[in-house]
Protein backbone atom coordinates (compact mmCIF):
# COMPACT_ATOMS: atom_id res chain seq x y z
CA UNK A 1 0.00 0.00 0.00
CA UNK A 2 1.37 3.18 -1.13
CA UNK A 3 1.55 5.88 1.53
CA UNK A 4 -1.47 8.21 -0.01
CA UNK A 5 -3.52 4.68 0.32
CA UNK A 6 -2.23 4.46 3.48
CA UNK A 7 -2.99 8.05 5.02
CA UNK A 8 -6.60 8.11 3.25
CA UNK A 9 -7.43 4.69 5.20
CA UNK A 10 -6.07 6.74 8.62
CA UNK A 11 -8.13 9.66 8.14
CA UNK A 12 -11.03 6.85 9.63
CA UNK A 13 -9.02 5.90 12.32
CA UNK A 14 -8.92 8.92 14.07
CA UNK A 15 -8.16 7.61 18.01
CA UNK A 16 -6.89 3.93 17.01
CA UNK A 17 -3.61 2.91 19.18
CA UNK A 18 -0.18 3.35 17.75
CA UNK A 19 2.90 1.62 18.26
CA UNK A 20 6.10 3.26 17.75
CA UNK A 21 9.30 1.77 17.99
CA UNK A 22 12.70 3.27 17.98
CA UNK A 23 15.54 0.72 17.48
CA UNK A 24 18.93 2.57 19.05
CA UNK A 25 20.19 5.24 20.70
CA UNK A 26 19.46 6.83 24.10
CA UNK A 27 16.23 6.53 23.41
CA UNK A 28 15.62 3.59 22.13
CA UNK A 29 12.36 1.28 22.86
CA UNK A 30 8.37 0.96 22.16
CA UNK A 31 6.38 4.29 22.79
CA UNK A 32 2.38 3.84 22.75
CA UNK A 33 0.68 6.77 21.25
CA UNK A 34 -2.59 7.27 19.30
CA UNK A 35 -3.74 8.99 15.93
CA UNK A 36 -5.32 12.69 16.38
CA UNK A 37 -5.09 13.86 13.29
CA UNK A 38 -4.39 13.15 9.23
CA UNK A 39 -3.57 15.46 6.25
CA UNK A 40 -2.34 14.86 2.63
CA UNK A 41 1.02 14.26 4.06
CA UNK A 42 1.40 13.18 7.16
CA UNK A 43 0.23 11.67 10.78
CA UNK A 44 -0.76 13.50 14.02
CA UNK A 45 0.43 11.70 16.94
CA UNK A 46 -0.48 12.15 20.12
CA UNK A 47 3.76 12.75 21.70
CA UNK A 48 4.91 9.54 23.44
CA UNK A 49 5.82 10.22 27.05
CA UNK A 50 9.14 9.10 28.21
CA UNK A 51 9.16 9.17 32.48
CA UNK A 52 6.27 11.58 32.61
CA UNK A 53 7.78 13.93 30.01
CA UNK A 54 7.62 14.57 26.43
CA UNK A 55 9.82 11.94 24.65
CA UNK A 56 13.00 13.95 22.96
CA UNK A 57 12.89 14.09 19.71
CA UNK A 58 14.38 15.43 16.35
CA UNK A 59 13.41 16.38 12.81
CA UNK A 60 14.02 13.62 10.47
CA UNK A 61 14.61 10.73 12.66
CA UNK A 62 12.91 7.44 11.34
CA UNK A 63 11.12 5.68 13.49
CA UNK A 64 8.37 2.19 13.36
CA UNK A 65 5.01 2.47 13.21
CA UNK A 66 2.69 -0.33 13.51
CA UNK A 67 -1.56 0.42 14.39
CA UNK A 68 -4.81 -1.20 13.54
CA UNK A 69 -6.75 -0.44 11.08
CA UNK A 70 -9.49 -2.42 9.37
CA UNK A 71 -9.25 -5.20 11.97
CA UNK A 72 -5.67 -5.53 10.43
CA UNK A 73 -2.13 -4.61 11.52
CA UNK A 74 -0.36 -2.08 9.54
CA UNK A 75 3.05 -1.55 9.77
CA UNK A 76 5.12 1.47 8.09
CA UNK A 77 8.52 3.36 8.62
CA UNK A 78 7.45 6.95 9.46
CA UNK A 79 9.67 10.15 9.35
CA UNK A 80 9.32 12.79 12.20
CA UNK A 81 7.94 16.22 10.20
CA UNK A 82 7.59 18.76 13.20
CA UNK A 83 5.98 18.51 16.87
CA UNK A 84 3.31 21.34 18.04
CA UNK A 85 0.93 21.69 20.48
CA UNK A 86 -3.07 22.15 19.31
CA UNK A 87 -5.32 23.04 22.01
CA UNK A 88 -3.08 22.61 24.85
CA UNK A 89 -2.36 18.91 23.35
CA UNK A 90 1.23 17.98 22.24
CA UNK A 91 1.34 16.68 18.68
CA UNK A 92 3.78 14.81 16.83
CA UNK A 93 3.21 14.60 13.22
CA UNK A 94 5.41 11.99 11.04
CA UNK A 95 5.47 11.05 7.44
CA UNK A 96 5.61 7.74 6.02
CA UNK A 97 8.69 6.46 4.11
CA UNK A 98 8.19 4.17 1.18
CA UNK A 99 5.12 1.38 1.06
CA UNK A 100 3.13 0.26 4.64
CA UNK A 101 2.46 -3.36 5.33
CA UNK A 102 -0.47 -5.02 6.12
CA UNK A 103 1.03 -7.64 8.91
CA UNK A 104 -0.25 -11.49 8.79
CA UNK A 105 -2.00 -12.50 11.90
CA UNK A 106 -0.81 -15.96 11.96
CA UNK A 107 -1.78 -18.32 14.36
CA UNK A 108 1.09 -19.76 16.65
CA UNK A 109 1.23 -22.23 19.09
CA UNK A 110 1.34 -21.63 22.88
CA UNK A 111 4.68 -22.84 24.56
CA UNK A 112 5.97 -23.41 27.94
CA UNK A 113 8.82 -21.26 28.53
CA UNK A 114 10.77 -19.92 31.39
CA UNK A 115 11.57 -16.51 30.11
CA UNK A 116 12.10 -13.28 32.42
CA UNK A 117 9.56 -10.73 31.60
CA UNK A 118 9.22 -7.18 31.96
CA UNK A 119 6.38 -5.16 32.88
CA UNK A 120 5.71 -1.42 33.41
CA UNK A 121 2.50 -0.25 33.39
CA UNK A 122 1.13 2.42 30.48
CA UNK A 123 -2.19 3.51 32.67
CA UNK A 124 -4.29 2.98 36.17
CA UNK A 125 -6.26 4.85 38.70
CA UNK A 126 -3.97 7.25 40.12
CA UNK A 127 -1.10 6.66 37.35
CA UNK A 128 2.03 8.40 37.99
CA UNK A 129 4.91 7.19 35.41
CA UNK A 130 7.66 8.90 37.98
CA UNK A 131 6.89 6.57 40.29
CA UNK A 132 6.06 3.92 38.61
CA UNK A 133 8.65 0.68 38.37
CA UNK A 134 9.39 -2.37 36.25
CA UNK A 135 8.16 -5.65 37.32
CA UNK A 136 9.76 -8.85 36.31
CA UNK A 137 8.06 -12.40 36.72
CA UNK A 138 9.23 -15.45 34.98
CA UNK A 139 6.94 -16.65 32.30
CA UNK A 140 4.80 -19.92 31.73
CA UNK A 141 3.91 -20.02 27.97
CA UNK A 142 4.01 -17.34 25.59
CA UNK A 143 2.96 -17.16 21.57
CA UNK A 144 2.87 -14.39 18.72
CA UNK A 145 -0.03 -13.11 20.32
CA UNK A 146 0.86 -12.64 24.46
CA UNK A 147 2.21 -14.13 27.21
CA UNK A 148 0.93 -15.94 30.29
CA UNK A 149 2.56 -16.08 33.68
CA UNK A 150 1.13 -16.50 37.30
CA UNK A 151 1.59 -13.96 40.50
CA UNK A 152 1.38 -14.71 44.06
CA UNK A 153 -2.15 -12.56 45.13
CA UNK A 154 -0.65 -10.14 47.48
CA UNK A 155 0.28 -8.68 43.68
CA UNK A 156 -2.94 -8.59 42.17
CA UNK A 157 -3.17 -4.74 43.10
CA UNK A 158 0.25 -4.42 40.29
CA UNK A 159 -2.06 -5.74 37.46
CA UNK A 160 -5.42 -4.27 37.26
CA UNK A 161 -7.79 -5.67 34.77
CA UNK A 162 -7.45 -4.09 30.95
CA UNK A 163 -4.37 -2.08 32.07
CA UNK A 164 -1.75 -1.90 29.26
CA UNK A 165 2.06 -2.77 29.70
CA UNK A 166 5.03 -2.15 28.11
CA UNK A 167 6.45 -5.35 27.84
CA UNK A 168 10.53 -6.49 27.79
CA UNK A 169 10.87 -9.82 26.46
CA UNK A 170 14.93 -11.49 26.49
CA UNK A 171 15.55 -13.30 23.63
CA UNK A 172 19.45 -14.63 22.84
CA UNK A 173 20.52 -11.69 24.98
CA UNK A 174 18.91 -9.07 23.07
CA UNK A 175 16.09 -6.93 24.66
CA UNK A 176 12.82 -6.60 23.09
CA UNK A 177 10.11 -4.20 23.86
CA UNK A 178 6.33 -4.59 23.02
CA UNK A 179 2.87 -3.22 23.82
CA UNK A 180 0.44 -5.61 25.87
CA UNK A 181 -3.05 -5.46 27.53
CA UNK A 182 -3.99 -7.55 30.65
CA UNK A 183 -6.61 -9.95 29.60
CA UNK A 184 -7.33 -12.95 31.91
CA UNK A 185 -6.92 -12.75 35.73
CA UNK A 186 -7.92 -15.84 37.20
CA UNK A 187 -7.15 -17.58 40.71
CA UNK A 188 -5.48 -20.72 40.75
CA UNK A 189 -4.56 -21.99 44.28
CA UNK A 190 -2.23 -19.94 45.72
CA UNK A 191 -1.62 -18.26 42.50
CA UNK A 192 -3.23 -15.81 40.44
CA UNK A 193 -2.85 -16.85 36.65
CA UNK A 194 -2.75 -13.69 34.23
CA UNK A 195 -2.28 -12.91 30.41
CA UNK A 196 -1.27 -10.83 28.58
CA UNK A 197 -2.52 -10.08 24.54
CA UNK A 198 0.20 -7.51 22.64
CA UNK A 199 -0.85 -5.17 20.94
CA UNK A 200 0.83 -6.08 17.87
CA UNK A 201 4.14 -7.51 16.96
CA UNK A 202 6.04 -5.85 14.49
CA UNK A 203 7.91 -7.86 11.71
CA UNK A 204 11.34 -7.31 13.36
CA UNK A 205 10.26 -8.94 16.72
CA UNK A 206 8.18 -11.39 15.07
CA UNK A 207 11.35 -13.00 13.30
CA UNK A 208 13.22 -13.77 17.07
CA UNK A 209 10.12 -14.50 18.72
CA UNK A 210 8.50 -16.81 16.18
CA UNK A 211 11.91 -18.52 15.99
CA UNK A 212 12.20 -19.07 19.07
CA UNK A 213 8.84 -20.19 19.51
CA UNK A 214 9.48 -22.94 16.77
CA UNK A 215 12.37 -24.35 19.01
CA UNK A 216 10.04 -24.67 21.90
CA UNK A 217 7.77 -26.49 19.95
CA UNK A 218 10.01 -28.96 18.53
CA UNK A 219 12.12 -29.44 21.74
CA UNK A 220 8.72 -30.20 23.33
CA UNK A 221 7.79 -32.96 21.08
CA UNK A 222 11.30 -34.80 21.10
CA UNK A 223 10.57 -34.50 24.66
């Protein structure tokens, strides 16, 4: 899909979720956002928020976009334009670069796996990023679409129903960052057992992640 296609199917998605995803520097990780605005060339973002402030950023810079549209998953490369602030609300606006993708939701199995995961919450009652601090359980199964782990329930209170997460996800020593929602929430003895469903999973996470999935599976049935 070229990108006029692509910005005439965002002008009616005004409001639909936004990933963006920068890949080094200082700054580098997923930053939620949302679409506020569309024009013949280019995407108003609502500006990510780094630690309770604006995330830096510069004219120019490329960064990954992936949001639903449709009931698909689009992913583009996007080029920051110029940032301003429209009734009292910051914008980012960002161009694309070259062709968006519409992104196969595939099916994948559910694994068992032991992997450390990362959580820090995007939203709550009385949400204060500053004060706010990772969380790091060790997972039971995860796929292409989420991941499912269990908590003791003195933690419940740390993962309110619906809340989203940024989520860090190890794979061969390389961190990963994604975009989840909490799910299921559901006692199990002394345990509580929760999911979590991402948000999307762009291409360049999809490749480690599926991989690795792949090697679950077939360990399992050699098993």
């Amino acid at each position: 899909m070229d990108s006029g296609e692509f910005l005439t199917m965002l002008k009616g998605c005004i409001g639909s979720k936004v990933s963006l995803v920068i890949d080094a520097g200082l700054y580098k990780g997923t930053y939620p956002s949302r679409i506020e605005d569309v024009d013949e060339e280019s995407i108003g973002l609502a500006h990510p928020m780094m630690r309770g402030a604006l995330l830096p950023v510069h004219r120019n810079v490329q960064l990954k976009m992936s949001v639903e549209a449709g009931g698909a998953l689009f992913f583009s490369v996007v080029s920051i334009s110029k940032g301003l602030v429209r009734d009292t609300l910051p914008l980012l606006w960002v161009t694309p670069v070259g062709e968006a993708r519409k992104i196969q939701r595939r099916l994948f199995v559910r694994v068992p796996c032991l992997l450390k995961i990362g959580f820090f919450p995007l939203e709550g009652e009385n949400y204060k990023p500053e004060k706010e601090e990772w969380m790091y359980v060790n997972a039971k199964d995860i796929s292409l679409g989420g991941v499912g782990f269990t908590v003791p329930h003195e933690k419940e209170r740390l993962f309110p129903e619906k809340t989203r997460f940024l989520v860090e996800v190890m794979l061969q020593e390389k961190k990963y960052l994604l975009v989840g929602k909490l799910v299921k929430k559901m006692p199990k003895n002394e345990l509580l057992e929760l999911g979590i469903a991402f948000e999307g999973v762009p291409v360049f996470v999809e490749k480690p992640l599926g991989g690795y999935i792949r090697q679950q599976e077939l360990a399992g049935r050699q098993s």
